[in-house]
N, C-alpha and C. Protein backbone atom coordinates (compact mmCIF):
# COMPACT_ATOMS: atom_id res chain seq x y z
N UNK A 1 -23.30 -83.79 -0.38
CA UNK A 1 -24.59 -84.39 -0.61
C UNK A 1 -24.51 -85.51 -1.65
N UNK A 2 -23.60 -85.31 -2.51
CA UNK A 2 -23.24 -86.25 -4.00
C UNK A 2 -23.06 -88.06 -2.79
N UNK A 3 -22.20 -87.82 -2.11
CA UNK A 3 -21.80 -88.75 -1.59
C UNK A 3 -22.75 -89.58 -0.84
N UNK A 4 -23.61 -88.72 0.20
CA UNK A 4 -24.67 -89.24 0.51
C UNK A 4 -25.60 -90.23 -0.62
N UNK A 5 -26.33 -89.26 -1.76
CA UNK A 5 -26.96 -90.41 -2.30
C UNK A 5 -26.66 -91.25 -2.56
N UNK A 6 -25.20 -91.28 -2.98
CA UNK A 6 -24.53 -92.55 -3.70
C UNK A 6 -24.58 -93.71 -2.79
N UNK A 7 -24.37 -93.20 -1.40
CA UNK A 7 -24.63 -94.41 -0.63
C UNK A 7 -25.62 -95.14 -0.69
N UNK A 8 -27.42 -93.63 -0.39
CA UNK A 8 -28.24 -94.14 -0.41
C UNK A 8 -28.78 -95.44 -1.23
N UNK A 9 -28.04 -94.63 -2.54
CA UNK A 9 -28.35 -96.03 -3.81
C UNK A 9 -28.11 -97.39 -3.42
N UNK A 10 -26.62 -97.24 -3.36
CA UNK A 10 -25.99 -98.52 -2.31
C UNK A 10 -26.20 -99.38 -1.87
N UNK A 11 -27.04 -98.70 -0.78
CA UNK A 11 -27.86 -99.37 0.65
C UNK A 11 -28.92 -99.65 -0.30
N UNK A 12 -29.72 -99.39 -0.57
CA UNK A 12 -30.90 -99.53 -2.03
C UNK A 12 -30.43 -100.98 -2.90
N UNK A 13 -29.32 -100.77 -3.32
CA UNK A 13 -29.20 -101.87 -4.21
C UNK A 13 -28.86 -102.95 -3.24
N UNK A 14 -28.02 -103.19 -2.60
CA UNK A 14 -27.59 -104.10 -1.70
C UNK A 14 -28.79 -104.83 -0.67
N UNK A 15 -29.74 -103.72 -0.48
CA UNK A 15 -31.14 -104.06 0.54
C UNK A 15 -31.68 -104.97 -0.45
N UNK A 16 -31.65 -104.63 -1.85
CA UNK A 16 -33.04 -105.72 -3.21
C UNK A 16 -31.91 -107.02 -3.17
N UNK A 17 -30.44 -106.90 -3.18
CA UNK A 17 -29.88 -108.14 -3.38
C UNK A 17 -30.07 -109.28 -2.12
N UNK A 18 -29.76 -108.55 -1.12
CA UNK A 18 -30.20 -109.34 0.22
C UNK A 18 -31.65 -110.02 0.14
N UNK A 19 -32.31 -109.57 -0.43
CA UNK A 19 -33.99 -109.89 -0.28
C UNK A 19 -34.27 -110.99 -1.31
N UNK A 20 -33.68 -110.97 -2.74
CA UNK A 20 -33.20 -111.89 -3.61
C UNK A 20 -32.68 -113.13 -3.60
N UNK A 21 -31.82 -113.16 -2.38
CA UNK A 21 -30.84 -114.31 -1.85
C UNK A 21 -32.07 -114.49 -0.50
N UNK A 22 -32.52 -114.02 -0.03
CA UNK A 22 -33.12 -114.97 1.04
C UNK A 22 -34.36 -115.46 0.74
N UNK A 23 -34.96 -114.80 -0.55
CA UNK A 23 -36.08 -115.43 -1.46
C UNK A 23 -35.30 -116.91 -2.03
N UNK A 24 -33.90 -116.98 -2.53
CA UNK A 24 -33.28 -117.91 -3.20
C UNK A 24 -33.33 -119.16 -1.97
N UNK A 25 -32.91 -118.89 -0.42
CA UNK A 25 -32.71 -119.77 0.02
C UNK A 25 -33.70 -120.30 0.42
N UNK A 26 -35.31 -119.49 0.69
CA UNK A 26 -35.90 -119.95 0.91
C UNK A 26 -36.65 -121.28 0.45
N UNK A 27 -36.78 -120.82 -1.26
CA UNK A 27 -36.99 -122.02 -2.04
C UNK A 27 -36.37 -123.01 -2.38
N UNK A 28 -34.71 -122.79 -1.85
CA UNK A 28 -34.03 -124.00 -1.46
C UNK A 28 -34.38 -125.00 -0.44
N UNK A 29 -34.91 -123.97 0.58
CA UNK A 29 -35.27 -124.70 1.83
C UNK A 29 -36.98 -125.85 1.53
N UNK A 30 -37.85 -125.45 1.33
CA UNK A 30 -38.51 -125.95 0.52
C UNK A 30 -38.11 -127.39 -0.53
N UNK A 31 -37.12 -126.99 -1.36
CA UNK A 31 -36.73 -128.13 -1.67
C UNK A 31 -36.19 -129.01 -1.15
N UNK A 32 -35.39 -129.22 -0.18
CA UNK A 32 -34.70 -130.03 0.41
C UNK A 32 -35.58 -130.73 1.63
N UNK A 33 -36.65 -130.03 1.68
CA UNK A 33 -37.68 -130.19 2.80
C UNK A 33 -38.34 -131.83 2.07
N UNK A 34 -38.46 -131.52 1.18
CA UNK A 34 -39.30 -132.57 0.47
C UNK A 34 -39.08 -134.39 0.53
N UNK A 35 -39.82 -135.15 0.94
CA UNK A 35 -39.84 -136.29 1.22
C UNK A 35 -39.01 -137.32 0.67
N UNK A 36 -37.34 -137.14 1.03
CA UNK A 36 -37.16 -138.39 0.27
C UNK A 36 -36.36 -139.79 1.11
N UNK A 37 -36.92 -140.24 0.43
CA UNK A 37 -36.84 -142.27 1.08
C UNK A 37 -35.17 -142.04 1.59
N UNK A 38 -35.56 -143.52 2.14
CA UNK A 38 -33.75 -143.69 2.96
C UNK A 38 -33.07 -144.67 1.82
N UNK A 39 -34.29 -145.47 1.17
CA UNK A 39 -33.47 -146.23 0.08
C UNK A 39 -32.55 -145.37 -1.10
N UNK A 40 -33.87 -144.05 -1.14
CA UNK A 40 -33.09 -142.98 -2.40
C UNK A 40 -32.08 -142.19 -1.88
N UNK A 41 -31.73 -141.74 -0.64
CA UNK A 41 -30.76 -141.86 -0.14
C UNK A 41 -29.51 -142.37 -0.03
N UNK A 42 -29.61 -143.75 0.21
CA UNK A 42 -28.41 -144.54 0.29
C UNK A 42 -27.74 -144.63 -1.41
N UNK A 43 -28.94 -145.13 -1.92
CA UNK A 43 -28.61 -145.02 -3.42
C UNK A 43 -27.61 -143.73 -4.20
N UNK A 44 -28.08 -142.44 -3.25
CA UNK A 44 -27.06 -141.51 -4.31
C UNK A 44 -26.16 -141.33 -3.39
N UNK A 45 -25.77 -141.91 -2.02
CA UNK A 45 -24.78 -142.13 -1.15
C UNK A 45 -23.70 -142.83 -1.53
N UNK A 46 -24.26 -144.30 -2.10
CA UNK A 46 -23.67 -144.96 -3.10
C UNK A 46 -22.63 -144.92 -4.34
N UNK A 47 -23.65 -143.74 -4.90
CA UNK A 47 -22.92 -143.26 -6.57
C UNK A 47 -22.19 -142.35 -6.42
N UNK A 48 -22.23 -141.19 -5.15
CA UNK A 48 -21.32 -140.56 -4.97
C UNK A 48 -20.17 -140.83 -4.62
N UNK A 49 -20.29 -142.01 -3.51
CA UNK A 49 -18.58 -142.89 -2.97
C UNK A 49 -18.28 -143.25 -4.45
N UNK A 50 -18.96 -144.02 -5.14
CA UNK A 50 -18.54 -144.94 -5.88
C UNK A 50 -17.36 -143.45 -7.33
N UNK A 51 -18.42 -142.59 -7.46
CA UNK A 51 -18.09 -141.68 -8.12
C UNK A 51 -16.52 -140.69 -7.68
N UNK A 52 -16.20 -140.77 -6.23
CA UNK A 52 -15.26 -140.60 -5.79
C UNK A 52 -13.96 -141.60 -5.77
N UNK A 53 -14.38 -142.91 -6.08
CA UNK A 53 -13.17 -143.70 -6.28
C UNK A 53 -13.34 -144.59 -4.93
N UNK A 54 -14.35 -144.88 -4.11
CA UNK A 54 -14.16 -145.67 -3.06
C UNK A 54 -15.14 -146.61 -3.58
N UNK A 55 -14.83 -148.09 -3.28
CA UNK A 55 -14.86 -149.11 -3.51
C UNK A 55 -14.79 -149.94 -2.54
N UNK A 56 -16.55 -150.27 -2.02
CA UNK A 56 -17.42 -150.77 -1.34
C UNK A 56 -16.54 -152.43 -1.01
N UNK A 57 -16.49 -152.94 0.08
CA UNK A 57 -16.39 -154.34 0.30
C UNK A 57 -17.39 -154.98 0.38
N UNK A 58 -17.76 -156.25 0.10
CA UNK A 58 -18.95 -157.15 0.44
C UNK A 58 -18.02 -158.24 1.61
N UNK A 59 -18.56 -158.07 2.72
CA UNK A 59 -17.92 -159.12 3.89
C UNK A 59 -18.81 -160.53 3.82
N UNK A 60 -18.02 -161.40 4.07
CA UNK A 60 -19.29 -162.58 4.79
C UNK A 60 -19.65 -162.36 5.86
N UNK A 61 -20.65 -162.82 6.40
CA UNK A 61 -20.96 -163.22 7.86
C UNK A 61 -20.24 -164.50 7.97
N UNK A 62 -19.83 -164.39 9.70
CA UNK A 62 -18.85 -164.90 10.09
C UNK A 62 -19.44 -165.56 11.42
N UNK A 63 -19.44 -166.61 11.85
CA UNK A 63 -19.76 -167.36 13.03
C UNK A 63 -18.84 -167.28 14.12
N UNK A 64 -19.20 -167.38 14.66
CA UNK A 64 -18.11 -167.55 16.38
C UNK A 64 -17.41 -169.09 16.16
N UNK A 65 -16.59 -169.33 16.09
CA UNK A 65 -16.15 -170.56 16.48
C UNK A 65 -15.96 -171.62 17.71
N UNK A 66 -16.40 -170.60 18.77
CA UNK A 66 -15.74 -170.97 19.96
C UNK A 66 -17.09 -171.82 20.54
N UNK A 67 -16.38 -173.08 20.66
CA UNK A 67 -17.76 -173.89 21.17
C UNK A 67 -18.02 -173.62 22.54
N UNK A 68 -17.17 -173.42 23.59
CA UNK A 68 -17.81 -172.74 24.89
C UNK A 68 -18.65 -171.83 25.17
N UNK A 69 -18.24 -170.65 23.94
CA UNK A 69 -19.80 -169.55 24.19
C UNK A 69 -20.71 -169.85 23.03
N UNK A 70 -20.75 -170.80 22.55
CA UNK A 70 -22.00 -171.81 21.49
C UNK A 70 -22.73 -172.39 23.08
N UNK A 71 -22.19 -172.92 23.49
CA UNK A 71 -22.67 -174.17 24.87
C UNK A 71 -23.33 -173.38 25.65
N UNK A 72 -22.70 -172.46 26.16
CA UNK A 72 -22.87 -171.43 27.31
C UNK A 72 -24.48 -171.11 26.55
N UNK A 73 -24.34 -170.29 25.51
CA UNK A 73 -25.88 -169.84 25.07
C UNK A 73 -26.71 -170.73 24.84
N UNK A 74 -26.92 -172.02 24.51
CA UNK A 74 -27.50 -172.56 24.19
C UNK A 74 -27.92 -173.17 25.46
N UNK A 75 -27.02 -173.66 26.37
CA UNK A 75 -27.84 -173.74 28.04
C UNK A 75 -28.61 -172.84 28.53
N UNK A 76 -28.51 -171.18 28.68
CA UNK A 76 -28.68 -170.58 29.27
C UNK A 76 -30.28 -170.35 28.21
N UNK A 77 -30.32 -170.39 26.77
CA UNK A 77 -31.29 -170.62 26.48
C UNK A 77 -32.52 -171.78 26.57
N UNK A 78 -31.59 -172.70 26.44
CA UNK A 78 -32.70 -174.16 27.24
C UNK A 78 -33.66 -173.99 28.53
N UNK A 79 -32.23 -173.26 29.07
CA UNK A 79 -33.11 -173.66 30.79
C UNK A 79 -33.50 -172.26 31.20
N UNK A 80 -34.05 -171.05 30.19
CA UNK A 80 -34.60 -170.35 30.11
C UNK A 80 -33.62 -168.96 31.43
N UNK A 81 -32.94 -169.06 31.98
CA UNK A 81 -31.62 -168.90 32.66
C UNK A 81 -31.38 -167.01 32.03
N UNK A 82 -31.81 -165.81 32.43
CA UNK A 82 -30.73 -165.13 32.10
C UNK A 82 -29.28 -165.41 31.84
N UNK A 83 -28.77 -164.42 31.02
CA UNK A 83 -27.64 -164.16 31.08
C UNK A 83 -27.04 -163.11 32.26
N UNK A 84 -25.99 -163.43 33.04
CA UNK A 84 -26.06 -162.43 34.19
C UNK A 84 -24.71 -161.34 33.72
């Protein structure tokens, strides 16, 4: 019988810890629920790379050079012409 209760306790204590932790996640869930921007986002997206040691490039924009598909679009835009 000794053995029995001891379980019972057990199951007892372990049942309040389970209930504890899904009270915990709940109000996690809740928090994370909460409205935040894509700018505040990117921003701690940002500080975290940056905080990891990666180190962002800034590219130029870059033009096509090729005057045939300059020509090509610019006809097909004139003469109002899909592109096929």
């Amino acid at each position: 019988m000794s053995q029995d209760k001891e379980l019972l306790d057990l199951v007892k204590t372990l049942s309040g810890q389970v209930k504890e932790l899904e009270h915990q996640i709940k109000s996690l869930k809740l928090v994370n629920a909460a409205d935040v921007s894509e700018e505040t986002l990117v921003a701690i997206a940002a500080g975290v790379a940056a905080y990891l040691g990666y180190a962002g490039e800034k590219q130029q924009v870059r033009f096509a050079a090729v005057p045939i598909w300059t020509k090509g679009t610019r006809q097909s835009q004139l003469n109002h012409i899909p592109a096929r």
